[in-house]
PDB file of N, CA and C in Angstrom:
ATOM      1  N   UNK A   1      -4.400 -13.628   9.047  1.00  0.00           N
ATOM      2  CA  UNK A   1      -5.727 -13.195   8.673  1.00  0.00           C
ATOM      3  C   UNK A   1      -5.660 -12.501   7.316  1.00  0.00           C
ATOM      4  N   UNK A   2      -6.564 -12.926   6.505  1.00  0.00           N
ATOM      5  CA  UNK A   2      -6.823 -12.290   5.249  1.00  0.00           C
ATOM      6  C   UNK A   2      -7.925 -11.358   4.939  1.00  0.00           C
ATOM      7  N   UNK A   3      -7.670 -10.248   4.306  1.00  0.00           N
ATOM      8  CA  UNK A   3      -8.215  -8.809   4.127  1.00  0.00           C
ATOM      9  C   UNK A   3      -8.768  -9.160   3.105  1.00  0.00           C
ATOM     10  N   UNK A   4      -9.712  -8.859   2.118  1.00  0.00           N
ATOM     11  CA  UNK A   4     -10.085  -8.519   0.997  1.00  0.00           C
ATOM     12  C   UNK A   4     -10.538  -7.107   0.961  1.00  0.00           C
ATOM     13  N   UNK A   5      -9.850  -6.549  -0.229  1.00  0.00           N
ATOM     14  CA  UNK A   5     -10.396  -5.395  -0.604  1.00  0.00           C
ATOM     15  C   UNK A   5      -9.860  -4.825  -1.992  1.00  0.00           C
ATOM     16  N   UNK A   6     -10.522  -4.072  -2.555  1.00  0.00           N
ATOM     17  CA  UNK A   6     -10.834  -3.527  -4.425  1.00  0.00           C
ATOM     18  C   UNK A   6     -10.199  -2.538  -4.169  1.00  0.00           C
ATOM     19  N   UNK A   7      -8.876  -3.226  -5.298  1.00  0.00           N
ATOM     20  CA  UNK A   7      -8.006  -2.399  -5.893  1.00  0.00           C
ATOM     21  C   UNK A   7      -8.464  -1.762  -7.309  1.00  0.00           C
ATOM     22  N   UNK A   8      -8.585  -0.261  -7.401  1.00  0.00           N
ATOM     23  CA  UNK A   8      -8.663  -0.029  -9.037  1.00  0.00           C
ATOM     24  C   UNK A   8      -7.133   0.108  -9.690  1.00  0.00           C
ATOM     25  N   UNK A   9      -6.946   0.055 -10.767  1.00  0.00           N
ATOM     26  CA  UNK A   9      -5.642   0.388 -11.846  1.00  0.00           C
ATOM     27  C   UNK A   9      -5.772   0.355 -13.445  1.00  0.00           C
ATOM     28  N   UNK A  10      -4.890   0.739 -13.296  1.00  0.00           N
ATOM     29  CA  UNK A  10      -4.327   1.413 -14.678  1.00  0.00           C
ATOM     30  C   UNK A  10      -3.669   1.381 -15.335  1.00  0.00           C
ATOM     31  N   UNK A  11      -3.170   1.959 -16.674  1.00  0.00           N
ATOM     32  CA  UNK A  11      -1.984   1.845 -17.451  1.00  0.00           C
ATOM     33  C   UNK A  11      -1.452   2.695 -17.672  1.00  0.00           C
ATOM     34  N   UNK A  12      -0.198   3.470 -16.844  1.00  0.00           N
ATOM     35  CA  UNK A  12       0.035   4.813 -17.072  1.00  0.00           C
ATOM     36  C   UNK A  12       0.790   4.608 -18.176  1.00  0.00           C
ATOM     37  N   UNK A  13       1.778   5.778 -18.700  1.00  0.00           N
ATOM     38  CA  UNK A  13       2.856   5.775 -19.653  1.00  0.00           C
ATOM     39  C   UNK A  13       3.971   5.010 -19.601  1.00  0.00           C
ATOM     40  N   UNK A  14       4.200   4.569 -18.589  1.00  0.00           N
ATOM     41  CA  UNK A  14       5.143   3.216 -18.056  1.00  0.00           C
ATOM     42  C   UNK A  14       4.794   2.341 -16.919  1.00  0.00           C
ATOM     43  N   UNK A  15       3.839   2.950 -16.151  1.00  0.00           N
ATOM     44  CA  UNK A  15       4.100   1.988 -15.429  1.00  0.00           C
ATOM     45  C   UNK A  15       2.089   1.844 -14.794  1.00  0.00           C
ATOM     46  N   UNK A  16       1.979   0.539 -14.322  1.00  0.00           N
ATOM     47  CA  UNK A  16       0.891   0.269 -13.640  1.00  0.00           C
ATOM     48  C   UNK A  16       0.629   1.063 -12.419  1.00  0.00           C
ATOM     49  N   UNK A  17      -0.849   1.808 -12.333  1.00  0.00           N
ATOM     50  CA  UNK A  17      -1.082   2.567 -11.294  1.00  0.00           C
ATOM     51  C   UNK A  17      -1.854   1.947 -10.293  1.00  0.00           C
ATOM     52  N   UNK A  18      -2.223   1.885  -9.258  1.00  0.00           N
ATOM     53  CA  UNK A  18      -3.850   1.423  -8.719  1.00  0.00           C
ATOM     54  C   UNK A  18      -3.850   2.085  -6.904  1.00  0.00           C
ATOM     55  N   UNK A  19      -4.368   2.028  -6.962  1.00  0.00           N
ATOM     56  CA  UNK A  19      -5.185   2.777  -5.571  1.00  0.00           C
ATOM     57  C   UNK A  19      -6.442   2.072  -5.155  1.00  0.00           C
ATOM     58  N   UNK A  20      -6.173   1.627  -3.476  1.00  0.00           N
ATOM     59  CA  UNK A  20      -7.177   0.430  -2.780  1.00  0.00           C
ATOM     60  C   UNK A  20      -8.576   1.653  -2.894  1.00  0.00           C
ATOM     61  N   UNK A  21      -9.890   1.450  -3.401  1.00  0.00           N
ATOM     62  CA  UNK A  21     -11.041   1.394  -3.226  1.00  0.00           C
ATOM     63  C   UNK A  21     -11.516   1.554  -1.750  1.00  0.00           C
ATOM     64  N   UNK A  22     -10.709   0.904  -0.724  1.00  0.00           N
ATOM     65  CA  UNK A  22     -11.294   1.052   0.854  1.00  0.00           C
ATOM     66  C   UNK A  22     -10.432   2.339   1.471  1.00  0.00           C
ATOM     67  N   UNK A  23      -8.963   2.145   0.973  1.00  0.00           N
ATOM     68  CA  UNK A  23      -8.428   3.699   1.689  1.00  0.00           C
ATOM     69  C   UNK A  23      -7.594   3.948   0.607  1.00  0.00           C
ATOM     70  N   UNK A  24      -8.469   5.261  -0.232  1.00  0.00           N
ATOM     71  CA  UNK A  24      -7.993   5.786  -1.062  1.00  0.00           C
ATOM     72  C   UNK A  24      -6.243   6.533  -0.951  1.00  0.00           C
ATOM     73  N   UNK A  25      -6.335   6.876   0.451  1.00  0.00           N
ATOM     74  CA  UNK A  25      -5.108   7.395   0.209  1.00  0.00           C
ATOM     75  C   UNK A  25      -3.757   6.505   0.130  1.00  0.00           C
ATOM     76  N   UNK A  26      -4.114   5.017  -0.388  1.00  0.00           N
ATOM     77  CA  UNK A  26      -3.242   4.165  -0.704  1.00  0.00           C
ATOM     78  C   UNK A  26      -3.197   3.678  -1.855  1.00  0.00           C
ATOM     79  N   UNK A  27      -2.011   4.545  -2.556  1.00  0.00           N
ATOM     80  CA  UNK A  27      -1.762   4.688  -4.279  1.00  0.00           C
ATOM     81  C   UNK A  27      -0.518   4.308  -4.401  1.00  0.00           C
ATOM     82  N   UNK A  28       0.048   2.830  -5.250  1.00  0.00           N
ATOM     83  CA  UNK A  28       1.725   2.984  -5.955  1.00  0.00           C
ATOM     84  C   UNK A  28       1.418   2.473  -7.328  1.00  0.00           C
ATOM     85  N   UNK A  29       2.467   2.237  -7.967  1.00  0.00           N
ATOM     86  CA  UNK A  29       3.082   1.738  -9.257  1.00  0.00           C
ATOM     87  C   UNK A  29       3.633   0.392  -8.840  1.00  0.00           C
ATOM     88  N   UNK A  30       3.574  -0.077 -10.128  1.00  0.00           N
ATOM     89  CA  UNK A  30       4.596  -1.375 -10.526  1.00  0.00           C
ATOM     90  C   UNK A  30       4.543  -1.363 -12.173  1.00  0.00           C
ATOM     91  N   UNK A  31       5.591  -1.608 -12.629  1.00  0.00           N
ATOM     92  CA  UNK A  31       6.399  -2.235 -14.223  1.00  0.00           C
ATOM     93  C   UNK A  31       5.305  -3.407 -14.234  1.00  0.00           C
ATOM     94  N   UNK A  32       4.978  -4.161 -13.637  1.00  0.00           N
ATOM     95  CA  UNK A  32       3.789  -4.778 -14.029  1.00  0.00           C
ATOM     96  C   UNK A  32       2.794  -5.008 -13.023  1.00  0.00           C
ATOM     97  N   UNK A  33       1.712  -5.914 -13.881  1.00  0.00           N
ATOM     98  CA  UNK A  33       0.430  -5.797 -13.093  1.00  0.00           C
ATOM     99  C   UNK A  33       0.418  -6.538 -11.580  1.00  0.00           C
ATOM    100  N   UNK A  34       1.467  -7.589 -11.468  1.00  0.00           N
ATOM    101  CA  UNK A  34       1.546  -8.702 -10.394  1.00  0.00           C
ATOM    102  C   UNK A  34       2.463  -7.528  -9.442  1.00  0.00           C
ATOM    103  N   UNK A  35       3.602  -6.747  -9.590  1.00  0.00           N
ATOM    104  CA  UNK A  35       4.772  -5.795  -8.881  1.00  0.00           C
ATOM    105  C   UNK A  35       3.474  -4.777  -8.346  1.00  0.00           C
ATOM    106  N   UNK A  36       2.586  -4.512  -8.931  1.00  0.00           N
ATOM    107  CA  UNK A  36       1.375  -3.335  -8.605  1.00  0.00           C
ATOM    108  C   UNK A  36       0.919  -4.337  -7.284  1.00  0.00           C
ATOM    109  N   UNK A  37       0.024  -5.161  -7.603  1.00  0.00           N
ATOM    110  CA  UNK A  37      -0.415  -6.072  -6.655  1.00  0.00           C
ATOM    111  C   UNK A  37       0.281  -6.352  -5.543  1.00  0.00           C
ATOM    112  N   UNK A  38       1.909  -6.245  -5.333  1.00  0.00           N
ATOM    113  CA  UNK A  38       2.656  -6.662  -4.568  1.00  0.00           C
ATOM    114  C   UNK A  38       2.787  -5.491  -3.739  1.00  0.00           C
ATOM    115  N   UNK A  39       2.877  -4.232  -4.311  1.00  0.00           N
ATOM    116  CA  UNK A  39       3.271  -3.177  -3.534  1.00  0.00           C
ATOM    117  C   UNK A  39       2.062  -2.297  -3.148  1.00  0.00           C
ATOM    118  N   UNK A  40       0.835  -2.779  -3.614  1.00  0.00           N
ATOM    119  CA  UNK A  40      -0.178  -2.670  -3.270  1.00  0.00           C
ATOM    120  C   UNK A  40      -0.380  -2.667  -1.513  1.00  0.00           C
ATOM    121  N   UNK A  41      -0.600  -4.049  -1.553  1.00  0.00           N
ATOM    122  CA  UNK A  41      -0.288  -5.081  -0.455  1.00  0.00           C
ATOM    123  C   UNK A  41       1.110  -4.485   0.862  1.00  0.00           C
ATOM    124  N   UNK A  42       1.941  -4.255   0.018  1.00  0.00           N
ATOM    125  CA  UNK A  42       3.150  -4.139   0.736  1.00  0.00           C
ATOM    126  C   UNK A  42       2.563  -2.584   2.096  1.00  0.00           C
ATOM    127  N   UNK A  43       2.004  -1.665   0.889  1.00  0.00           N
ATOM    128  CA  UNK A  43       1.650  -0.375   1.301  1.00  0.00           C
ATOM    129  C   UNK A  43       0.820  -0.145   2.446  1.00  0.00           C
ATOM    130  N   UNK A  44      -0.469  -1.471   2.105  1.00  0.00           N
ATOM    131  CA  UNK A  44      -1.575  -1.340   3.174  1.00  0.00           C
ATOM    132  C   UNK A  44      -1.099  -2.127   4.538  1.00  0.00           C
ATOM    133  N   UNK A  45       0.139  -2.620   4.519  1.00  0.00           N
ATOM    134  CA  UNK A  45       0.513  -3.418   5.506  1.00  0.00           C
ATOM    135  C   UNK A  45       1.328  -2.755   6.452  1.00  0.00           C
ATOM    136  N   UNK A  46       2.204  -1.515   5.680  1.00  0.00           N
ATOM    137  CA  UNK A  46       3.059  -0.452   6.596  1.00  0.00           C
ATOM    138  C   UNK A  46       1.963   0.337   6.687  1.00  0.00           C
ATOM    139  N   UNK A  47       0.349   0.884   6.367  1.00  0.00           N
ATOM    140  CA  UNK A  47      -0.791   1.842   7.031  1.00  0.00           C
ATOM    141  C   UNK A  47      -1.092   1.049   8.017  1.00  0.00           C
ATOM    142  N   UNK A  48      -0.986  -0.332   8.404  1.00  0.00           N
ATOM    143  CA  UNK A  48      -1.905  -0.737   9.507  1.00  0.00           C
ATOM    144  C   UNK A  48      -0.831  -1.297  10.458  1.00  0.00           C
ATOM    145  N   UNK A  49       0.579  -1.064  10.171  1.00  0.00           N
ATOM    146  CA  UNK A  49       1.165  -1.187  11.130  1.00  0.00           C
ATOM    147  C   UNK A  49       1.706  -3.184  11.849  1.00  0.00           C
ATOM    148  N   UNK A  50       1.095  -3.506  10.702  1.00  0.00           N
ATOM    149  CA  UNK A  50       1.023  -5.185  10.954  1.00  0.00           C
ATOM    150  C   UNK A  50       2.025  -5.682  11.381  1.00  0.00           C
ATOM    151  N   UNK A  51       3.570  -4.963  11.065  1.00  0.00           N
ATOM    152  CA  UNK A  51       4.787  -5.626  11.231  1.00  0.00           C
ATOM    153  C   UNK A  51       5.612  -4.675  12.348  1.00  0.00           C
ATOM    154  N   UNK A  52       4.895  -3.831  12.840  1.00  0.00           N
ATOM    155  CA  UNK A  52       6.032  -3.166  13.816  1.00  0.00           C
ATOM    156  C   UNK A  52       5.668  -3.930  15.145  1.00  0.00           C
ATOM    157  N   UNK A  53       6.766  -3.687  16.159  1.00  0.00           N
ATOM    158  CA  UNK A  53       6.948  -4.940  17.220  1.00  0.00           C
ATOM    159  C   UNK A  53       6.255  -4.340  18.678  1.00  0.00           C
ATOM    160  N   UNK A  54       5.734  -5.010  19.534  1.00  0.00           N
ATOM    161  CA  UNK A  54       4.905  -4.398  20.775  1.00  0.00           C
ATOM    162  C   UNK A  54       5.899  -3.878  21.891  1.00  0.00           C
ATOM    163  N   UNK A  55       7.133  -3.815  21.433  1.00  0.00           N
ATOM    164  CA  UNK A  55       7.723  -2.702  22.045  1.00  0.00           C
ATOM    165  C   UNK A  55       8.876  -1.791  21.582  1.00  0.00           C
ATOM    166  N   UNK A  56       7.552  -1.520  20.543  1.00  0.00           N
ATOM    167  CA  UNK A  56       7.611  -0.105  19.758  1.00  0.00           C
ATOM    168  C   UNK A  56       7.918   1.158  20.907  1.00  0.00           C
ATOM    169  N   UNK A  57       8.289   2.291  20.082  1.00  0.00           N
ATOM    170  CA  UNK A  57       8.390   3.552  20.898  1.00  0.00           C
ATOM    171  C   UNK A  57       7.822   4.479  19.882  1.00  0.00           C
ATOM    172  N   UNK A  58       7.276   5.714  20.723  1.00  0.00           N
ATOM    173  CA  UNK A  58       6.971   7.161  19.848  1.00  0.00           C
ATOM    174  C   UNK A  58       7.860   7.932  20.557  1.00  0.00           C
ATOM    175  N   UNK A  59       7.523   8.814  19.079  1.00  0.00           N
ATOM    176  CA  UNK A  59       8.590   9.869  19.217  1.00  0.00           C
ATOM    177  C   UNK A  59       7.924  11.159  18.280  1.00  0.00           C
ATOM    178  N   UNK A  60       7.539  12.293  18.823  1.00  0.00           N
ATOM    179  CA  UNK A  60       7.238  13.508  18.106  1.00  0.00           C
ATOM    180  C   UNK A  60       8.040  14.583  17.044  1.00  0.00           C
ATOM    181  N   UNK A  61       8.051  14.537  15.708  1.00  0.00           N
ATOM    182  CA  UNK A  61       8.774  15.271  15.094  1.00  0.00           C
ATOM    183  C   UNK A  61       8.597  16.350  14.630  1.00  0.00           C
ATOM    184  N   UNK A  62       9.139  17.418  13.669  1.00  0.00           N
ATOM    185  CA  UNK A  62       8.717  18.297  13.662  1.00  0.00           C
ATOM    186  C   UNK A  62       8.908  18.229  12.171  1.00  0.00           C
ATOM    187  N   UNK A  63       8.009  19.113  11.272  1.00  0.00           N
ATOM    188  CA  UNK A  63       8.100  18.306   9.461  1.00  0.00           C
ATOM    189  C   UNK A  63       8.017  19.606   9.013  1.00  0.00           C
TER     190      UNK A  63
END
C-alpha cells in the first residue's frame, strides 16, 4: 500500500533537510535530495511500525 504525503526541505550548510508536513515530528538529512527522500521514507516506516513481526514483544524501560 502506498501513502502519499508532503514532504517540505531544504538546503542546509551541507546537507538536505525536510520534515513530512503530516507528522511533523518526522525530520532527517541526506547529502542529497533523492538520500533525503530515502530516509524520509525510511523514518516514517520505523513510526508506523510496518516492518516489525506479529510476534513482537514489549518491554518497559526506564530513560
Amino acid at each position: 500500500m502506498t501513502h502519499r504525503m508532503t514532504m517540505i526541505y531544504w538546503k542546509g550548510d551541507k546537507f538536505w533537510l525536510g520534515k513530512l508536513l503530516d507528522h511533523p515530528d518526522i525530520m532527517t538529512q541526506g547529502e542529497t535530495l533523492e538520500e533525503l527522500e530515502e530516509n524520509i521514507k525510511d523514518a516514517y516506516r520505523l513510526m508506523v511500525l510496518e516492518d516489525i513481526p506479529g510476534d513482537f514483544k514489549v518491554k518497559e524501560i526506564a530513560v
